[in-house]
PDB file of N, CA and C in Angstrom:
ATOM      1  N   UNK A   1     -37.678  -6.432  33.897  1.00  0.00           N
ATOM      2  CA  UNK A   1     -37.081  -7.615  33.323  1.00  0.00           C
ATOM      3  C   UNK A   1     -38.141  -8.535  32.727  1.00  0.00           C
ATOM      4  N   UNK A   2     -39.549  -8.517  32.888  1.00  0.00           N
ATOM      5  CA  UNK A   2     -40.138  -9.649  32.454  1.00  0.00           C
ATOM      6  C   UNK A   2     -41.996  -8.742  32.777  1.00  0.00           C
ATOM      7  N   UNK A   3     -42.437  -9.045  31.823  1.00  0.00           N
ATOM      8  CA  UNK A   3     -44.196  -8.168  32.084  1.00  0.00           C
ATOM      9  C   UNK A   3     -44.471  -8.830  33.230  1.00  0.00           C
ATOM     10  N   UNK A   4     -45.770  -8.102  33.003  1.00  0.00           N
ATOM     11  CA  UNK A   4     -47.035  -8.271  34.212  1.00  0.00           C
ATOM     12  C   UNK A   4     -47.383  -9.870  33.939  1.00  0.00           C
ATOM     13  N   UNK A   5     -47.430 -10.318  32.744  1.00  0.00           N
ATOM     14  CA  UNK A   5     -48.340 -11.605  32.768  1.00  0.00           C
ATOM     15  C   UNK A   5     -47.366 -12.696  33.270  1.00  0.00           C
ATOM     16  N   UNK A   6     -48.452 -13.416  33.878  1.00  0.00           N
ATOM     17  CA  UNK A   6     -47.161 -15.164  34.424  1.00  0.00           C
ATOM     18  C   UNK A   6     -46.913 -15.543  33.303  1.00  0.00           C
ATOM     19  N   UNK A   7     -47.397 -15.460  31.824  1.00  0.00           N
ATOM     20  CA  UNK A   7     -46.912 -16.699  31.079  1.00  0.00           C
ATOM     21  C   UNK A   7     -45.831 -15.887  30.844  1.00  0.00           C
ATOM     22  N   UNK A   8     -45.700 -15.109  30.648  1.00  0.00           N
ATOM     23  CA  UNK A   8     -43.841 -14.664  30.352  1.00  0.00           C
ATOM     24  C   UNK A   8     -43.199 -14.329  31.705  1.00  0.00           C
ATOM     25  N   UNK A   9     -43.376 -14.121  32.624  1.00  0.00           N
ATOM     26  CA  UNK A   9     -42.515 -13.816  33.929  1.00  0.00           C
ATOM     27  C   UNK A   9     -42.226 -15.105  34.769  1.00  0.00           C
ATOM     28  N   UNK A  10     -42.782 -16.295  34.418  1.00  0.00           N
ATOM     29  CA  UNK A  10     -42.173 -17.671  34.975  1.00  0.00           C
ATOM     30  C   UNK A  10     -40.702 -17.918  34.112  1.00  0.00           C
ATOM     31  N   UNK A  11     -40.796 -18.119  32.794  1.00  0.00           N
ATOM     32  CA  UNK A  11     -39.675 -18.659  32.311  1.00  0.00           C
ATOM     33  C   UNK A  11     -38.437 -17.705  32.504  1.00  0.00           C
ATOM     34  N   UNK A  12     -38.826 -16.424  32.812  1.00  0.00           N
ATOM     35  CA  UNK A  12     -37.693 -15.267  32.754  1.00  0.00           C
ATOM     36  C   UNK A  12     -37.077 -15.438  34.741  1.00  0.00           C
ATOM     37  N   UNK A  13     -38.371 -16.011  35.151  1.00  0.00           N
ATOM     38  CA  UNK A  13     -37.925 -16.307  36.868  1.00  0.00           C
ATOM     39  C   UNK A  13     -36.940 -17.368  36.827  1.00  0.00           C
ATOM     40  N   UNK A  14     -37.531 -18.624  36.011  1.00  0.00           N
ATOM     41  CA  UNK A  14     -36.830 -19.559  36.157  1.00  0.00           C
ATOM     42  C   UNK A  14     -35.383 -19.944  35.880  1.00  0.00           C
ATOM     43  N   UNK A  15     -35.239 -18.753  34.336  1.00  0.00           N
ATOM     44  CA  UNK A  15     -34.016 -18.822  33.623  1.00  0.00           C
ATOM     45  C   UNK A  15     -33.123 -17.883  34.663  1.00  0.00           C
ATOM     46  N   UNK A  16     -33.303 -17.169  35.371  1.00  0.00           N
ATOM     47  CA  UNK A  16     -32.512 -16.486  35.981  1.00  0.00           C
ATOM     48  C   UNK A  16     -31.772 -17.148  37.246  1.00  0.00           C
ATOM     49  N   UNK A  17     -32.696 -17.913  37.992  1.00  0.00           N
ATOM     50  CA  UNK A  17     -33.080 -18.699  39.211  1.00  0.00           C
ATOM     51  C   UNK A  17     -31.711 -19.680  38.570  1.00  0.00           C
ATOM     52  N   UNK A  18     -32.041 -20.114  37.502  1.00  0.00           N
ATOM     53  CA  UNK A  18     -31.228 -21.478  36.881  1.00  0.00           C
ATOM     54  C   UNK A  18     -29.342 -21.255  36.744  1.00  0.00           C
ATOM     55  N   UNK A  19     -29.137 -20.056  35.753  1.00  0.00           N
ATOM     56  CA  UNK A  19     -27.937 -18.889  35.786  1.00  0.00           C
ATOM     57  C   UNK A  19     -27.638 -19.151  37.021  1.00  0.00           C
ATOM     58  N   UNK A  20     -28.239 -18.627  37.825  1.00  0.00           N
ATOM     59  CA  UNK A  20     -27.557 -18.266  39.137  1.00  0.00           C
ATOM     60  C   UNK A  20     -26.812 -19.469  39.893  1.00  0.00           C
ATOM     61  N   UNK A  21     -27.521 -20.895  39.741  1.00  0.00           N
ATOM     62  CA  UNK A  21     -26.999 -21.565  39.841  1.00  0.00           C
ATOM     63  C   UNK A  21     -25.639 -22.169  39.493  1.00  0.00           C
ATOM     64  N   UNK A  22     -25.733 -21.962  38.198  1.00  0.00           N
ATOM     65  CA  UNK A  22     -24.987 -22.321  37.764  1.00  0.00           C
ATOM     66  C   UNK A  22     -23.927 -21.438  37.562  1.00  0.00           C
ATOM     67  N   UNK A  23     -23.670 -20.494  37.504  1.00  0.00           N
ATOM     68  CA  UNK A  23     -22.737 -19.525  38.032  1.00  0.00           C
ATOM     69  C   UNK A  23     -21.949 -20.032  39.783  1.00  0.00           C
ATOM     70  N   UNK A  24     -22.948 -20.349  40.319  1.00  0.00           N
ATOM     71  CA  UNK A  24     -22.510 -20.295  41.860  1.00  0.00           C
ATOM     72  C   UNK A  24     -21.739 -21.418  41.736  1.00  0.00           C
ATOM     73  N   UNK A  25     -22.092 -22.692  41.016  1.00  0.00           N
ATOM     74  CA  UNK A  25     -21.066 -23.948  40.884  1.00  0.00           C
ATOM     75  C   UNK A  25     -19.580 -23.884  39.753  1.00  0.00           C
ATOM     76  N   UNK A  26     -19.549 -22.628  39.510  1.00  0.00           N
ATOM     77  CA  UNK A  26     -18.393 -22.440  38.625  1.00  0.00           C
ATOM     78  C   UNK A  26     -18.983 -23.193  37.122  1.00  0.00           C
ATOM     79  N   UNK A  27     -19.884 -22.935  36.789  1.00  0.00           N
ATOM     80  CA  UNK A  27     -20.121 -23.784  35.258  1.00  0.00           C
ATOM     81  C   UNK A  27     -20.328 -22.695  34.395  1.00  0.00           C
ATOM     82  N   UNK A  28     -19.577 -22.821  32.999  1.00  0.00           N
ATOM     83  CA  UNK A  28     -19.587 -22.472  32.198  1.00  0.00           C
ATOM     84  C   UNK A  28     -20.751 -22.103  31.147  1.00  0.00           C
ATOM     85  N   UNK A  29     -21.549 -23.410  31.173  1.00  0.00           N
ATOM     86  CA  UNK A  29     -22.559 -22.941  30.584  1.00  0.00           C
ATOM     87  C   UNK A  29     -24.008 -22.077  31.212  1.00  0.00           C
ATOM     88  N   UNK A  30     -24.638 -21.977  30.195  1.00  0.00           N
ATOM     89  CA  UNK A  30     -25.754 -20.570  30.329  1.00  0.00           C
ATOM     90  C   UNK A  30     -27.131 -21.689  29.479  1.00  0.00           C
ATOM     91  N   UNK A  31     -28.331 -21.290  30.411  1.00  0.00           N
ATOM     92  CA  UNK A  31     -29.720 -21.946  29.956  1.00  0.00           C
ATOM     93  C   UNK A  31     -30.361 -20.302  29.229  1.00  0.00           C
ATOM     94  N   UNK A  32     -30.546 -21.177  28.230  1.00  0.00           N
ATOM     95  CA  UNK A  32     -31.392 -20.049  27.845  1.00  0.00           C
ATOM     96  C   UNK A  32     -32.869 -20.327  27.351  1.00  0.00           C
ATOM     97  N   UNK A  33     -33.984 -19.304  27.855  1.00  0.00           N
ATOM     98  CA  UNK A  33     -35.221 -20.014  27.454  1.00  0.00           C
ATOM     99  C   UNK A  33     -36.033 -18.844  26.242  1.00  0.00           C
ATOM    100  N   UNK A  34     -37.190 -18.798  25.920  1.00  0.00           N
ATOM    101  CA  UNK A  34     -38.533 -18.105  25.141  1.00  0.00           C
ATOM    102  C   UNK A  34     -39.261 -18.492  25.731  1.00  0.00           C
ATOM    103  N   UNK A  35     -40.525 -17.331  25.419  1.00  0.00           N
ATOM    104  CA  UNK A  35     -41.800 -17.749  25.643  1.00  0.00           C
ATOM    105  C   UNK A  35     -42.899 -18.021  24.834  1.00  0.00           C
ATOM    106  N   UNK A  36     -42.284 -18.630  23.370  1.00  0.00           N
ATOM    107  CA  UNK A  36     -43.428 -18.771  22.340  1.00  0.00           C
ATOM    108  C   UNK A  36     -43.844 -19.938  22.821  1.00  0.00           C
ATOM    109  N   UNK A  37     -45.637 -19.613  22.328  1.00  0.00           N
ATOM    110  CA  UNK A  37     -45.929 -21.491  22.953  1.00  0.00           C
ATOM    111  C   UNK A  37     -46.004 -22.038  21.804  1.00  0.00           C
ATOM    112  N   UNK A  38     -45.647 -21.929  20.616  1.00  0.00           N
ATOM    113  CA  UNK A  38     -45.150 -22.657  19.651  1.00  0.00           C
ATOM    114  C   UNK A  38     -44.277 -22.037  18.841  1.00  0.00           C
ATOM    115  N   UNK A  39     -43.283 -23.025  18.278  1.00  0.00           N
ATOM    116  CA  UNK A  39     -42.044 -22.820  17.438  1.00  0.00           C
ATOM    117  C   UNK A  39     -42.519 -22.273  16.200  1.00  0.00           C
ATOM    118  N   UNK A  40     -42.157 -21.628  15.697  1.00  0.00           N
ATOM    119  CA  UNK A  40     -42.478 -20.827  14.594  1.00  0.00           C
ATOM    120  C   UNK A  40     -42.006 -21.709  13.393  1.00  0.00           C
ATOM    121  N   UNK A  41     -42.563 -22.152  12.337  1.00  0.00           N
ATOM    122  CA  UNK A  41     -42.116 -22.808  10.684  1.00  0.00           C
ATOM    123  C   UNK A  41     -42.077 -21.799   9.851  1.00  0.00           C
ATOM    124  N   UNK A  42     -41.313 -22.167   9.322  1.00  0.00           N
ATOM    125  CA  UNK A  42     -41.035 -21.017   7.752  1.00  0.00           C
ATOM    126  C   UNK A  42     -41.054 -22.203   7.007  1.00  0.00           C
ATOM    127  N   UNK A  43     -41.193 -23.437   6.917  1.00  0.00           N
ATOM    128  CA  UNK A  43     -41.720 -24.412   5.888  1.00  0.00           C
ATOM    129  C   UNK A  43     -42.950 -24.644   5.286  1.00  0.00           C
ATOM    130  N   UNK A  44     -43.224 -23.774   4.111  1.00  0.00           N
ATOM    131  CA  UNK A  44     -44.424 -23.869   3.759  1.00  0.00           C
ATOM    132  C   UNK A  44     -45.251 -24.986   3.745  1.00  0.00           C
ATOM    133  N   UNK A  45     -44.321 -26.319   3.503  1.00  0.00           N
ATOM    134  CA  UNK A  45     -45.058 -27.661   3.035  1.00  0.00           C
ATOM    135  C   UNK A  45     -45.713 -27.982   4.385  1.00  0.00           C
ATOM    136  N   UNK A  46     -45.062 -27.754   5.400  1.00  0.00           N
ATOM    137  CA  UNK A  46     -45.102 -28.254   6.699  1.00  0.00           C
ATOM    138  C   UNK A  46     -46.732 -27.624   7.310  1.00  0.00           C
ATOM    139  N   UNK A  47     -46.203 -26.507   6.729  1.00  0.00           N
ATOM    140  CA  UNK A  47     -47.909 -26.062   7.823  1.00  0.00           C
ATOM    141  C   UNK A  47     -49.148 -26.284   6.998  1.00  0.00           C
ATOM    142  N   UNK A  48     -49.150 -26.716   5.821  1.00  0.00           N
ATOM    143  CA  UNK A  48     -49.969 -26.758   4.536  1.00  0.00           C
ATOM    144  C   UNK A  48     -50.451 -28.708   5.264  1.00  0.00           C
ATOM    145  N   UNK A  49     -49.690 -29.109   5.753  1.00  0.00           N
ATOM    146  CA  UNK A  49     -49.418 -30.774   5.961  1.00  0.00           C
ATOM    147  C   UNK A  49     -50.351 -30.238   7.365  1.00  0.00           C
ATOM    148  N   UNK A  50     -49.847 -29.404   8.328  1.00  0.00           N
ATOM    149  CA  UNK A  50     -50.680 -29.422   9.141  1.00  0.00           C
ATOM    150  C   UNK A  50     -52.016 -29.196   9.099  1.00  0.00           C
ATOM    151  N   UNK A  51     -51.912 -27.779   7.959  1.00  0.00           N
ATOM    152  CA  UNK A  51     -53.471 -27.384   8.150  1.00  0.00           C
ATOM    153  C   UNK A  51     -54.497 -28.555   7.570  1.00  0.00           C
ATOM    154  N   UNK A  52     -53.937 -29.629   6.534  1.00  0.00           N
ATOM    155  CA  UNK A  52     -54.966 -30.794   6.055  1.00  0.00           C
ATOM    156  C   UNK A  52     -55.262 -31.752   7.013  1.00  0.00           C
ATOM    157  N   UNK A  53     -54.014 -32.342   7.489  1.00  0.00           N
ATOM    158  CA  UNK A  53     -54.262 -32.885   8.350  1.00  0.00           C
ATOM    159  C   UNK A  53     -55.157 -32.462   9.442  1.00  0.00           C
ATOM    160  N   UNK A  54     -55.482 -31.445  10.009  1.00  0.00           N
ATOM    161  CA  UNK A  54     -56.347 -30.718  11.387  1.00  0.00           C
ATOM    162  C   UNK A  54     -58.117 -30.702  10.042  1.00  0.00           C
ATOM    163  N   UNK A  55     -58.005 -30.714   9.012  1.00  0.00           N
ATOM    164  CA  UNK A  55     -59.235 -30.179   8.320  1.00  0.00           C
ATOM    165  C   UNK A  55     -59.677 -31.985   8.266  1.00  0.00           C
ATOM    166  N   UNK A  56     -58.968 -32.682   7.658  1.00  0.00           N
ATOM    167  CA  UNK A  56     -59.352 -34.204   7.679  1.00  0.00           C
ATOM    168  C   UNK A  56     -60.367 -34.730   8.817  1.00  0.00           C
ATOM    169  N   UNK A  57     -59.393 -34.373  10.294  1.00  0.00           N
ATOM    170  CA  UNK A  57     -60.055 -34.708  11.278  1.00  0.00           C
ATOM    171  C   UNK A  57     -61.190 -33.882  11.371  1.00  0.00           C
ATOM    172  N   UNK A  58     -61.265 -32.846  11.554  1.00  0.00           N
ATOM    173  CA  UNK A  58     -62.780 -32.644  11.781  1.00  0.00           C
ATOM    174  C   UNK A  58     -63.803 -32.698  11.138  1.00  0.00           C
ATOM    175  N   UNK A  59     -63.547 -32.994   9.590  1.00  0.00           N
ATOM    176  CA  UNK A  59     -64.343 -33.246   8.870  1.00  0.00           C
ATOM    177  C   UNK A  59     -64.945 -35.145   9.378  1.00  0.00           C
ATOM    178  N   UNK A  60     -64.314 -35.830   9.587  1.00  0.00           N
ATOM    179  CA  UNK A  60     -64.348 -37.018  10.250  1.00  0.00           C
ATOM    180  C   UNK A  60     -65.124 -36.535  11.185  1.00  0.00           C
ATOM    181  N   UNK A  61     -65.028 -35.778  12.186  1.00  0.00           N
ATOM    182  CA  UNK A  61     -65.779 -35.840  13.225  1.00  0.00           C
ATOM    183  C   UNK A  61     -66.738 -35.036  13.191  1.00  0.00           C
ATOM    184  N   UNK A  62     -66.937 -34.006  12.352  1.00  0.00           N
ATOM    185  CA  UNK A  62     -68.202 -33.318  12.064  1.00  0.00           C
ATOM    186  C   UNK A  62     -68.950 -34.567  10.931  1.00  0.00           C
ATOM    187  N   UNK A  63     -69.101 -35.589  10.781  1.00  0.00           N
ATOM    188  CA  UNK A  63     -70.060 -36.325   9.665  1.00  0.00           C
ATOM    189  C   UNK A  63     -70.359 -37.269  10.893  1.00  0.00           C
ATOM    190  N   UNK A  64     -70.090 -37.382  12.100  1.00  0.00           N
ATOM    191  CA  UNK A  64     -70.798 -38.046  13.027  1.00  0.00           C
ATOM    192  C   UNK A  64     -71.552 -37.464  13.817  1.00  0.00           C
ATOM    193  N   UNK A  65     -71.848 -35.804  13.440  1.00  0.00           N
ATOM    194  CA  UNK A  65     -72.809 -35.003  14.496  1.00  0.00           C
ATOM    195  C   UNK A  65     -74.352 -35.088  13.746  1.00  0.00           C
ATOM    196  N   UNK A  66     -74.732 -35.348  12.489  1.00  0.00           N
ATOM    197  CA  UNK A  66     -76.058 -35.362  11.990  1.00  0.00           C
ATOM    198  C   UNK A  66     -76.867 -36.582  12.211  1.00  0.00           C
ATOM    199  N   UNK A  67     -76.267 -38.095  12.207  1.00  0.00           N
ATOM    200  CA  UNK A  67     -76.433 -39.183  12.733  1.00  0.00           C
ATOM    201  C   UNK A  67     -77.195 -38.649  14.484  1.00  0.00           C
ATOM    202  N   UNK A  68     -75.904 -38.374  15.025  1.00  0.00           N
ATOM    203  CA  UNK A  68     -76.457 -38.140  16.848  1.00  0.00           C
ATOM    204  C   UNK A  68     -77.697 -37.580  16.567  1.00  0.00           C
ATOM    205  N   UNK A  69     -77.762 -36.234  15.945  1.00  0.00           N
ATOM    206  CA  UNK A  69     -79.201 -35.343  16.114  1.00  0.00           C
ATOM    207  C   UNK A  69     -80.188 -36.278  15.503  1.00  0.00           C
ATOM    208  N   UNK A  70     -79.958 -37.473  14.404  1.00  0.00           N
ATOM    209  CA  UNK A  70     -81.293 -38.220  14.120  1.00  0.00           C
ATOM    210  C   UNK A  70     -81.748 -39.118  14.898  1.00  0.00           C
ATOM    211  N   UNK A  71     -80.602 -39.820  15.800  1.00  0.00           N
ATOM    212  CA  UNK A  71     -81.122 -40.633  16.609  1.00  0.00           C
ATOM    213  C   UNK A  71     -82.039 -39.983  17.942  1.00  0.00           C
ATOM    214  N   UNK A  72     -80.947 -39.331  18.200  1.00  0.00           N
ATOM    215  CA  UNK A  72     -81.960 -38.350  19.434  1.00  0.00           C
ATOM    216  C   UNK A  72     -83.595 -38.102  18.682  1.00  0.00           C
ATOM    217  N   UNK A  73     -83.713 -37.540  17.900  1.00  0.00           N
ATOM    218  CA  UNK A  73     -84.782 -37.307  17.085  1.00  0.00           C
ATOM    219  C   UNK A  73     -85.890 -38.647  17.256  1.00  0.00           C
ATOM    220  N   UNK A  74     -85.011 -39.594  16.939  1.00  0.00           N
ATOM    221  CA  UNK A  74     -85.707 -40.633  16.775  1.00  0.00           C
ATOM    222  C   UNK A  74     -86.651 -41.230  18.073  1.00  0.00           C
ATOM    223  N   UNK A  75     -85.699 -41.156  18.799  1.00  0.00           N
ATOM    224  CA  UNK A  75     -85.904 -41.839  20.296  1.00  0.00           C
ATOM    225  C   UNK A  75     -86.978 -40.913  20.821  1.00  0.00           C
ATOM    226  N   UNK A  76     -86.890 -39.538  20.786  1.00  0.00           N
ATOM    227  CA  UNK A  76     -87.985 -38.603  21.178  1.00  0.00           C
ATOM    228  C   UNK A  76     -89.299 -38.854  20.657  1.00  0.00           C
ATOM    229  N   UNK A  77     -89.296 -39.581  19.096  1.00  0.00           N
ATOM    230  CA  UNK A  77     -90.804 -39.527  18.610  1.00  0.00           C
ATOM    231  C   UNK A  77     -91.078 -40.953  19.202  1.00  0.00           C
ATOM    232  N   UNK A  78     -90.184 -42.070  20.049  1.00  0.00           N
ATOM    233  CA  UNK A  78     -90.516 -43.256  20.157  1.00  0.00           C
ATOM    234  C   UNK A  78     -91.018 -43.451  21.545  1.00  0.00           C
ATOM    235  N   UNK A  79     -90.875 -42.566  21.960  1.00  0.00           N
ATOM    236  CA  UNK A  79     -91.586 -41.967  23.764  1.00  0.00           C
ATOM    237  C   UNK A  79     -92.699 -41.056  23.599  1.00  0.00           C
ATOM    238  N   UNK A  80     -92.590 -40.397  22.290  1.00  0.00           N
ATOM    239  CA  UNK A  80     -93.831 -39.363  22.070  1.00  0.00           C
ATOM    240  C   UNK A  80     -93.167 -38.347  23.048  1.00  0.00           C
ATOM    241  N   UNK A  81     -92.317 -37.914  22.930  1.00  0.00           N
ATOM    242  CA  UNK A  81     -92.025 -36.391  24.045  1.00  0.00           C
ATOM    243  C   UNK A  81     -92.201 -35.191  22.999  1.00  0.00           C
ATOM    244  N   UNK A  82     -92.661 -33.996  23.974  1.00  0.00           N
ATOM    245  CA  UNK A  82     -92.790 -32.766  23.243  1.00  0.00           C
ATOM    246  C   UNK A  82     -92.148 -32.220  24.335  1.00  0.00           C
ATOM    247  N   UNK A  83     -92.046 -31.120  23.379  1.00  0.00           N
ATOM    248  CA  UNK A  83     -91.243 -29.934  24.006  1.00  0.00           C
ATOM    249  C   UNK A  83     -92.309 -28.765  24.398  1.00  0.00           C
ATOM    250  N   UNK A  84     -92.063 -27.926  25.525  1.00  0.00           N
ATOM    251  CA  UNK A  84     -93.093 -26.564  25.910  1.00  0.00           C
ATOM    252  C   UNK A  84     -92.872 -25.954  25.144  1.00  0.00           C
TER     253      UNK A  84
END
């Protein structure tokens, strides 16, 4: 009923566990679950919106990593440290 791995054999435990319940109280309805860990888009615009948005940010945060390495730099020649 459900693989070897936990990430798919919890929700298939749980959904069953859940049924059963609800069966035992006379209810009509049924839970039903997946195990994608994300929803799938067929909207092109949408994931095009995501992928800029995710490239924006790290470009933002990669233009604050050459700064760090100069200061470090800096501070090392202002102690005079060497390296072995």
């Amino acid at each position: 009923m459900c693989s070897t791995e936990p990430v798919n054999c919890f929700p298939v435990l749980v959904n069953i566990i859940s049924n059963s319940f609800l069966r035992l109280f006379n209810s009509s309805a049924r839970i039903r679950i997946w195990s994608e860990l994300f929803p799938r888009t067929q909207n092109p615009h949408l994931k095009s919106y995501i992928f800029y948005t995710c490239l924006s940010y790290l470009l933002i945060l990669a233009s604050g990593f050459p700064p760090l390495f100069a200061m470090s730099s800096t501070e090392d020649y202002k102690v005079k440290s060497t390296s072995c």
